[in-house]
Structure formats: C-alpha cells, structure tokens
Protein backbone atom coordinates (compact mmCIF):
# COMPACT_ATOMS: atom_id res chain seq x y z
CA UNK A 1 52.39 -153.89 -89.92
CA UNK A 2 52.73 -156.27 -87.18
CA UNK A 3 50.86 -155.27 -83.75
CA UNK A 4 52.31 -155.12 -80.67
CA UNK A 5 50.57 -158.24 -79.57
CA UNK A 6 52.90 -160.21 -82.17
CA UNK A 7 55.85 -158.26 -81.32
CA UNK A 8 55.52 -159.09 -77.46
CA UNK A 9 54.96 -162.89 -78.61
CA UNK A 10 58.00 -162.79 -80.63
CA UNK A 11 60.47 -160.76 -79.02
CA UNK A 12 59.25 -159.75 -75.36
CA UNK A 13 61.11 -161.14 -72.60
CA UNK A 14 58.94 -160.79 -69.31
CA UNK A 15 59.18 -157.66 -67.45
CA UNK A 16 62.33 -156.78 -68.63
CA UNK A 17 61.47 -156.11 -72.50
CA UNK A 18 58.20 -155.08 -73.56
CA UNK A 19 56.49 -153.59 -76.65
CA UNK A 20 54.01 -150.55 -75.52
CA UNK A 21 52.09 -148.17 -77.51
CA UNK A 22 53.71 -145.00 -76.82
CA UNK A 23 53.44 -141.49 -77.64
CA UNK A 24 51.42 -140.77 -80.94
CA UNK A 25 50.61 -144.59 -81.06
CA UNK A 26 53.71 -145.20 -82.14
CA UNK A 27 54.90 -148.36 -80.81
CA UNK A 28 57.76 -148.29 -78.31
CA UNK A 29 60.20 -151.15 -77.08
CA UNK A 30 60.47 -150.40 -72.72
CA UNK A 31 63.74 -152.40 -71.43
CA UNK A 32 64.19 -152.61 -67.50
CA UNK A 33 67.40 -154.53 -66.60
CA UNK A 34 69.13 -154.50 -63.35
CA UNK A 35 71.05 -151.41 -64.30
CA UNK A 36 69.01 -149.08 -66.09
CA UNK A 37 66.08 -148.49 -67.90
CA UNK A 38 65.78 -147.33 -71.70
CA UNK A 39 62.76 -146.77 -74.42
CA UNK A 40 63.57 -147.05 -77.94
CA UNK A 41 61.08 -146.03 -80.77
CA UNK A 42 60.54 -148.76 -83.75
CA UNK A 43 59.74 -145.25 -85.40
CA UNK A 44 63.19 -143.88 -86.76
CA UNK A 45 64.76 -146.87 -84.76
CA UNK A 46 66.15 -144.52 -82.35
CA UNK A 47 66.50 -144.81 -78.27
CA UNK A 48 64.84 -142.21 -76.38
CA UNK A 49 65.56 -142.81 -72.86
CA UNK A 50 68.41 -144.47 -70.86
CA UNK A 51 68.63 -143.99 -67.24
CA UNK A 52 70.90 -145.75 -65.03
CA UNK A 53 68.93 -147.44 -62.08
CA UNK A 54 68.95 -145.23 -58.42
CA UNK A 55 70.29 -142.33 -60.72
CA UNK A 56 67.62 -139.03 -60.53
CA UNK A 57 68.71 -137.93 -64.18
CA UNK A 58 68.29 -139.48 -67.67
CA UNK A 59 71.52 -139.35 -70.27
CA UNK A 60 69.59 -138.17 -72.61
CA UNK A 61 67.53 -134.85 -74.01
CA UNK A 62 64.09 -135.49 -75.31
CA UNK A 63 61.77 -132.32 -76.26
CA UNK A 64 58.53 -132.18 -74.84
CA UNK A 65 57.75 -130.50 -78.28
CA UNK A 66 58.93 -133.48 -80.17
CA UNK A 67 56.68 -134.88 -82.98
CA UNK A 68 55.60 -138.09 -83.12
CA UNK A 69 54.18 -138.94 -85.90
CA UNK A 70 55.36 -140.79 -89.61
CA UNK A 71 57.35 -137.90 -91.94
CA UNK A 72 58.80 -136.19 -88.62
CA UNK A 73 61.52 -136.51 -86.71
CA UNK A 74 61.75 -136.96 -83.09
CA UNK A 75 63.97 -134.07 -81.64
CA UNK A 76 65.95 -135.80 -78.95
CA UNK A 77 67.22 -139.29 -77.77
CA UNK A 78 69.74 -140.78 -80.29
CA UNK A 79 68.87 -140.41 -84.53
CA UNK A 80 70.77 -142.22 -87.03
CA UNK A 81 71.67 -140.62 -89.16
CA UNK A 82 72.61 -142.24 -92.99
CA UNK A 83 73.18 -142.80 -95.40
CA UNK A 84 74.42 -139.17 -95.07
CA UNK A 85 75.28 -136.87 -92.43
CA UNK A 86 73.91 -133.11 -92.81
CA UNK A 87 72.53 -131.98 -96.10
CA UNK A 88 72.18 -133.99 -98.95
CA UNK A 89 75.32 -133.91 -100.36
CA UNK A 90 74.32 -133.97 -104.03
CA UNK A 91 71.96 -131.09 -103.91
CA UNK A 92 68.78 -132.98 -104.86
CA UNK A 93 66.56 -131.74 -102.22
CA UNK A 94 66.75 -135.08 -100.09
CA UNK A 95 66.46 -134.98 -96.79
CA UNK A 96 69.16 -133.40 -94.48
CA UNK A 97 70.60 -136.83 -92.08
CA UNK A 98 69.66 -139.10 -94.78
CA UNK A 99 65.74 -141.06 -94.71
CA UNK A 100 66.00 -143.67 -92.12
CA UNK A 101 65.20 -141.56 -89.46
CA UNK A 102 61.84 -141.16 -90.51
CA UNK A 103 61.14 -144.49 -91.22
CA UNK A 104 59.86 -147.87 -89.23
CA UNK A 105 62.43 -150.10 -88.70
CA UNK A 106 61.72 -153.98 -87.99
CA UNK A 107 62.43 -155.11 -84.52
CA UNK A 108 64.82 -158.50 -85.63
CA UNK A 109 65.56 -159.77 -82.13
CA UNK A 110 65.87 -159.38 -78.06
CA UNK A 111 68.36 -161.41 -76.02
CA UNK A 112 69.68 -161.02 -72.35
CA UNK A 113 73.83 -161.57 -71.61
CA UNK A 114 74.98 -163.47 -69.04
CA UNK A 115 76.31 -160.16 -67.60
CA UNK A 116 72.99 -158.71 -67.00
CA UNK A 117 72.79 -156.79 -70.24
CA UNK A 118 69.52 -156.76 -72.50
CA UNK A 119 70.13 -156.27 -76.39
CA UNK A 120 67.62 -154.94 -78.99
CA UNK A 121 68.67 -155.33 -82.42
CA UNK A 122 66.66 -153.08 -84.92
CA UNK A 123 66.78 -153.67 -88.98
CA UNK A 124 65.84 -152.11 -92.39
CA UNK A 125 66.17 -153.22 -95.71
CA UNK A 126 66.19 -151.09 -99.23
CA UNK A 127 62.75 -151.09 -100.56
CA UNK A 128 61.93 -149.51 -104.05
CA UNK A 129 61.16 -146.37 -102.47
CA UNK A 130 64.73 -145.99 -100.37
CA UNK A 131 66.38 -147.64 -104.05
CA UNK A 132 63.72 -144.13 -105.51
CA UNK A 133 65.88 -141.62 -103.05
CA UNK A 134 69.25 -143.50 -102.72
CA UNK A 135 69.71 -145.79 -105.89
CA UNK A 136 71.72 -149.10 -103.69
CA UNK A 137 70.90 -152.18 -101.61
CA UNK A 138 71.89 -152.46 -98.25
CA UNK A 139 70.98 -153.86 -94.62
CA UNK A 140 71.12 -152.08 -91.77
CA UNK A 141 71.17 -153.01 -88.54
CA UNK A 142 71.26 -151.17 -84.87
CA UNK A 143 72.31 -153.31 -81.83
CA UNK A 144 71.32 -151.44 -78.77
CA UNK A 145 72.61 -152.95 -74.95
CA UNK A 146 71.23 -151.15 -72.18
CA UNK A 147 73.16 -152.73 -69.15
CA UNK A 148 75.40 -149.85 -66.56
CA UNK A 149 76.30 -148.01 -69.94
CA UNK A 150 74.49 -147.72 -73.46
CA UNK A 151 75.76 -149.49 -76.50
CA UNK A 152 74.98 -148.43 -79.90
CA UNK A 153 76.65 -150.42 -82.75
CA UNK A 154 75.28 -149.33 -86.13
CA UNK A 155 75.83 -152.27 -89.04
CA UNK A 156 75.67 -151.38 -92.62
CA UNK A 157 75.91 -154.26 -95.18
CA UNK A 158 76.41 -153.62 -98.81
CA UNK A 159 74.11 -156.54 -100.42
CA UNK A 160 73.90 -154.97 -103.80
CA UNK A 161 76.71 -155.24 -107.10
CA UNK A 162 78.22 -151.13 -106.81
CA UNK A 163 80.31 -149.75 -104.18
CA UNK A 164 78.91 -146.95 -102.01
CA UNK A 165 79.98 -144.05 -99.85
CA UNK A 166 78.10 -143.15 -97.00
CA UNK A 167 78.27 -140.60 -94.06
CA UNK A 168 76.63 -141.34 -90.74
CA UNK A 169 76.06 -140.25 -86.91
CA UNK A 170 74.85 -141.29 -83.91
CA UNK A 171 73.06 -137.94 -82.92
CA UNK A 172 72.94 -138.50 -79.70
CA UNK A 173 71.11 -135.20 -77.19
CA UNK A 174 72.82 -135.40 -74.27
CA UNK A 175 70.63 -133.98 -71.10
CA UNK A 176 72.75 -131.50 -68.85
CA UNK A 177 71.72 -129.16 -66.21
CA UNK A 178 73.01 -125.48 -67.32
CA UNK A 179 74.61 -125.22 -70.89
CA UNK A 180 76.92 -122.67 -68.90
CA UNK A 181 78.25 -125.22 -66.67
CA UNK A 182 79.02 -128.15 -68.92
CA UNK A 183 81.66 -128.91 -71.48
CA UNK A 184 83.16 -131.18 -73.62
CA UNK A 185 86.95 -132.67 -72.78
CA UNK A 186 89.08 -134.67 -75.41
CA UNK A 187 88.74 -132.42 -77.89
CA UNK A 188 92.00 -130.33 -77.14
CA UNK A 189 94.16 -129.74 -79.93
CA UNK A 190 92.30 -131.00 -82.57
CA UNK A 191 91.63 -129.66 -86.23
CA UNK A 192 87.23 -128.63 -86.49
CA UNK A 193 85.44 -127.50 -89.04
CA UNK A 194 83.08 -124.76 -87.81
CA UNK A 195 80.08 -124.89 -89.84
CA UNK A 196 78.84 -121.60 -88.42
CA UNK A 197 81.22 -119.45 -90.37
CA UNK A 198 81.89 -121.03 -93.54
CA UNK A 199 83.20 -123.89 -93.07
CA UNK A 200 86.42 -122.32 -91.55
CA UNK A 201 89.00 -124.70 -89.90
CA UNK A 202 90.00 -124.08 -86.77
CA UNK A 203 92.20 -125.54 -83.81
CA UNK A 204 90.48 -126.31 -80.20
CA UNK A 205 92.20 -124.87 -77.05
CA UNK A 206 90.76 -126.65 -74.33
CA UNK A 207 87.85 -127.73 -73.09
CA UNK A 208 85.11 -127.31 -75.39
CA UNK A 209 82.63 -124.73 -73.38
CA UNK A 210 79.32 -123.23 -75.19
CA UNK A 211 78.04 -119.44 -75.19
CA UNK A 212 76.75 -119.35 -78.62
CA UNK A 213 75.38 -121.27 -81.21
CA UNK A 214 78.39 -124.39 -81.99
CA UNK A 215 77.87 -126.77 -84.81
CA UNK A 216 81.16 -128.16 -85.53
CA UNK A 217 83.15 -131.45 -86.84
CA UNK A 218 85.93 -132.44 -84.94
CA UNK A 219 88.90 -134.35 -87.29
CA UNK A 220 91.09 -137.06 -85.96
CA UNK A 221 88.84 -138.08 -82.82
CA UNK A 222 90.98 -140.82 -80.64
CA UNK A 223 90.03 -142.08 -76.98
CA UNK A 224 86.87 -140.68 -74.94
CA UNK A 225 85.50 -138.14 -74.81
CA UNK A 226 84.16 -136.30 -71.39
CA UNK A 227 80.68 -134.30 -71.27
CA UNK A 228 81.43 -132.34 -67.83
CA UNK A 229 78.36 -131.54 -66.44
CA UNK A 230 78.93 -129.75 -63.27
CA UNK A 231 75.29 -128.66 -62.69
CA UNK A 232 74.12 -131.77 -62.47
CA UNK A 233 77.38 -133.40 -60.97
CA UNK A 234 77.96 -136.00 -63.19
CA UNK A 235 80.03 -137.18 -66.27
CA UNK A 236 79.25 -138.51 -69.24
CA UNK A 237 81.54 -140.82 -70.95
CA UNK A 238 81.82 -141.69 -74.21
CA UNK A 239 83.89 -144.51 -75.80
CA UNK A 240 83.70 -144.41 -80.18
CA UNK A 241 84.96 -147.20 -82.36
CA UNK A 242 85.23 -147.12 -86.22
CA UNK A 243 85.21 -143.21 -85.57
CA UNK A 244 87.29 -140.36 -86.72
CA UNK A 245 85.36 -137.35 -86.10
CA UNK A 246 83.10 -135.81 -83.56
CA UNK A 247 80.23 -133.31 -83.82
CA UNK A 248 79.58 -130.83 -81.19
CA UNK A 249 76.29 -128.60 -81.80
CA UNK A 250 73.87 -126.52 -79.98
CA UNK A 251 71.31 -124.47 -81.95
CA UNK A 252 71.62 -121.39 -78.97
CA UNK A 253 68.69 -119.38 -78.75
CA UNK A 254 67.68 -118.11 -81.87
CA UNK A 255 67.74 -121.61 -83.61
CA UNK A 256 65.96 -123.06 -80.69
CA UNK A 257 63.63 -120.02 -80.76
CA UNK A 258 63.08 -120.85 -83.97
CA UNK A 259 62.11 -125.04 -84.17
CA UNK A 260 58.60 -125.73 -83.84
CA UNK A 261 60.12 -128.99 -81.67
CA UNK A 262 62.16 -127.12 -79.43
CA UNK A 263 60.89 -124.96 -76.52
CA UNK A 264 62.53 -121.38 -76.77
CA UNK A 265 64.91 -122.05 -73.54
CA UNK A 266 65.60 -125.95 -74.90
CA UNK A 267 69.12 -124.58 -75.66
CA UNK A 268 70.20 -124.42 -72.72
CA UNK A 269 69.37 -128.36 -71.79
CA UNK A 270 70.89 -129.97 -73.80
CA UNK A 271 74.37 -130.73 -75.49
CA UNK A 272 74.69 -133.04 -78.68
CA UNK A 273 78.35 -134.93 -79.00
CA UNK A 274 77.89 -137.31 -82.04
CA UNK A 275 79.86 -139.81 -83.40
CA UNK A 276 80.38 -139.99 -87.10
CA UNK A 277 81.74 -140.47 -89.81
CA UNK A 278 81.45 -137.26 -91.70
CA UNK A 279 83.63 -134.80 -93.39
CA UNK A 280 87.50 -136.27 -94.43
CA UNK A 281 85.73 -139.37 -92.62
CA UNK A 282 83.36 -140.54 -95.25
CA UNK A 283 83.41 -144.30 -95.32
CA UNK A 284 83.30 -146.78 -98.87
CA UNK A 285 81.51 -149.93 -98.79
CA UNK A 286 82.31 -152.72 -101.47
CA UNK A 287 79.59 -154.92 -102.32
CA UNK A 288 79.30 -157.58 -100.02
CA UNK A 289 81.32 -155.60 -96.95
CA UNK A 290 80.22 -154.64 -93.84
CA UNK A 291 81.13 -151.58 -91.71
CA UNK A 292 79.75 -150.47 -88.27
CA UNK A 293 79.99 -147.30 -85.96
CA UNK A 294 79.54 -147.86 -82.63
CA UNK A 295 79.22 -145.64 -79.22
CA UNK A 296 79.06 -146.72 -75.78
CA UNK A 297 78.10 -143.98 -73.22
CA UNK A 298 78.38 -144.17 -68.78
CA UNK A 299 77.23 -141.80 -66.69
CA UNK A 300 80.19 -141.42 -63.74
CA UNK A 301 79.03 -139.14 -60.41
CA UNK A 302 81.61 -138.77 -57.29
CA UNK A 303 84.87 -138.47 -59.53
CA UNK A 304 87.69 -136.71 -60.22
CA UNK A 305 86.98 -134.37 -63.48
CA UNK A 306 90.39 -136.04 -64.68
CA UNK A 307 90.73 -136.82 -68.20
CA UNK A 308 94.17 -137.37 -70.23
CA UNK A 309 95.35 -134.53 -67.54
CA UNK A 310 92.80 -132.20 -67.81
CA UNK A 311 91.43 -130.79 -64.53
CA UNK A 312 88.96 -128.35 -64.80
CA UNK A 313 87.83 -126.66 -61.94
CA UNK A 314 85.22 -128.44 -59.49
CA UNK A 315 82.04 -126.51 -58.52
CA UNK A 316 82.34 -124.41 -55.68
C-alpha cells in the first residue's frame, strides 16, 4: 500500500489537502478550503465530515461507536453503496450495500477550481476477488468538491464485454438536533415502498416527519429535497441528478439499541435521505458506457422554510 508520505507527495496541496493517519490508522484525506472543511476515509472511500466554515454544526452524522477497521463499515458520513443497494439481491449471502464499502479505494487525484472549490477524486478497479463476489469489470470513480456545498458524483464505467445492472446510494447520515423536530419536504405525493411492513406501497401526505422506525424508497424523486431541521435552525438542501428515487430511514430505538455501532439514543441524531437508484430505478450498463449518480448538499440558516409551497410551521 502506498504510505501517506507518497500520498502527500503526490496528491497534497499545502494546507488545504492533506493525507493524515486517522482513526484506527486508517489513512484519512483532511480538505480545508475557504468554505468548509471535510475528511474523507480512503477506507470505504466515503466522506465523513463536511462543515461549512463559521457554521457550529457538521452536515453530517458520524457514530462515536463506529468501527474502523478493514471488514467493517463505518456507521455514518456518506457510504456507497454498489453494486447493489440493500440485500444481495440474488440470495447468495453477499454483503447487504454491495463490497466497496469495505474496501480501500485509490486516491487518483486532487485539484483546486478557480471558484474556490477543492476536488478529491477516489477510484477502484475489479480485482479477481470483486470478479470472485460480482463476476464483471468495471471502474469506479467518486468525485468529491467540498466548496459552500458538498458534491458527490459517483462514476461507474463498464470496461468488461457483458452488460450489467446495478443498484446504488449515496447513504448519506444527515446530523440533526431532535429527530422530533426535523423532517423531510419534497416528498409530498409520491408513491414509497415501506420496507417495514412488507414491502407495502404507499402514498406520502406531507412532510415526511419520524416517530418510529422509517426505512422507505421513495419512486419518481424530481427537484430538492428539504431536511427541516428546526432544532438546530437550519436546512439542508439537497439537489440529485441521474436519480429517481429517495430513501428515507431511521433504525428508531430498538434497531439502534440493537447495533454494536450505534449508541442506544443515536436514533434520535440523525436522519439518512439517500439518493439512489434502487427499486423500479435499477440502472443497465452496456459495455463500454458510463453512468453516474450525483448529490450536492447546502446547509441554508436564516430562511424561509419555503419549498415548492410548503410552509411548515417555524419554531416558536
């Protein structure tokens, strides 16, 4: 494996980018740009952080019960998920979310925009043992810009002969201050599937508002979506593209009570919104093609709770 030495020869760009030894030895990427701050793991290529500069709170959820270590996941921050989303969907006994998020990836380059942005681009390749779990050749590729909002564009490249399908999700843990006091806007009206009772489909009426355990995959996603989060008097944006359905999930309290890398009470701080492509939304790749998922999430404070009409109520 290349040190972190090498990395920081190769890809560090002064203060602003820099390869650390973090948590578990693991070796971390810490960006600092003008707007925000972010840590991203080479470990499951996954961000961890991202906090917008002069702002108290991070966007994102990240357990202090997390693992860190090769064969786990890391409970918080932003998995990819693929080349499946959920269980494996052949009943083989795979992994559930697919095997890259237990995996190094390779840290392929760093750059810095003229608009103040800094850009991380993560990769990983088939080897014989992914070709041993999911029988096709592929790159993969995760462009990450941490500027006033987080990018993530996830590339997947079909470099072998065969078609493939794949699922995937950005499963993203959003931080919020009272699961009682947030909720999720853009949603209303739209067909879910509620994995909590049998796959039932269902219809959203409103806001999207969480007293029990939710795991659910929202069909025909257009335009942003709003993470109110009145206890910590902010709003989270998020913009999708090459997207048709959402997932919304909390564990609640038994589930929570339940993972070794949750704390009992976790539940209640945190909110995952993913985008996907899952369900209806699977997505083919020919050989040669290209396909990528991307989300882009900005943290708003001092606004209107306005979105596509919807008002809910301010905090009193």
């Amino acid at each position: 494996m290349t040190t972190i030495q090498q990395l920081n020869a190769a890809h560090g760009i002064g203060d602003r980018i820099r390869i650390v030894e973090g948590a578990g030895g693991l070796p971390f990427i810490r960006i600092d740009s003008d707007a925000a701050s972010a840590v991203i793991s080479l470990y499951a290529g996954q961000v961890l952080s991202f906090q917008p500069a002069n702002d108290p709170d991070n966007l994102m959820f990240l357990s202090e019960a997390a693992y860190y270590q090769p064969g786990k996941a890391i409970k918080g921050g932003a998995p990819v998920c693929w080349p499946w989303f959920g269980p494996d969907p052949e009943g083989l006994g795979r992994p559930a979310h697919g095997f890259v998020r237990n995996r190094y990836w390779n840290l392929e380059r760093t750059g810095a925009g003229a608009d103040g942005e800094l850009t991380v681009t993560l990769g990983l390749t088939d080897t014989e043992e992914t070709r041993a779990i999911w029988p096709h050749a592929f790159d993969l590729a995760l462009e990450i810009g941490v500027g006033a909002s987080l990018r993530l564009s996830l590339f997947t490249r079909n470099t072998g002969t065969r078609p493939f399908q794949i699922t995937q999700a950005l499963h993203t843990y959003f931080r919020v201050g009272d699961i009682d006091r947030a909720s999720v806007l853009g949603l209303d009206g739209l067909e879910y599937v509620d994995k909590t009772d049998h796959a039932a489909c269902r219809r959203q009426e409103g806001a999207v508002s969480i007293a029990t355990e939710v795991d659910r995959i929202y069909r025909g996603v257009r335009g942003e979506l709003v993470i109110d989060d009145v206890a910590l008097d902010r709003r989270i944006r998020i913009a999708s593209q090459g997207s048709r359905t959402a997932v919304v999930w909390n564990p609640w309290a038994r589930i929570s009570a339940e993972m070794a890398d949750l704390k009992d009470d976790d539940y209640r701080r945190f909110l995952c919104v993913e985008t996907a492509n899952a369900d209806v939304d699977a997505v083919q790749v020919a050989p040669g093609g290209e396909t990528r998922l991307t989300a882009s999430y900005r943290v708003e404070r001092d606004l209107p709770h306005v979105l596509q009409g919807v008002r809910p109520p301010l905090a009193s």
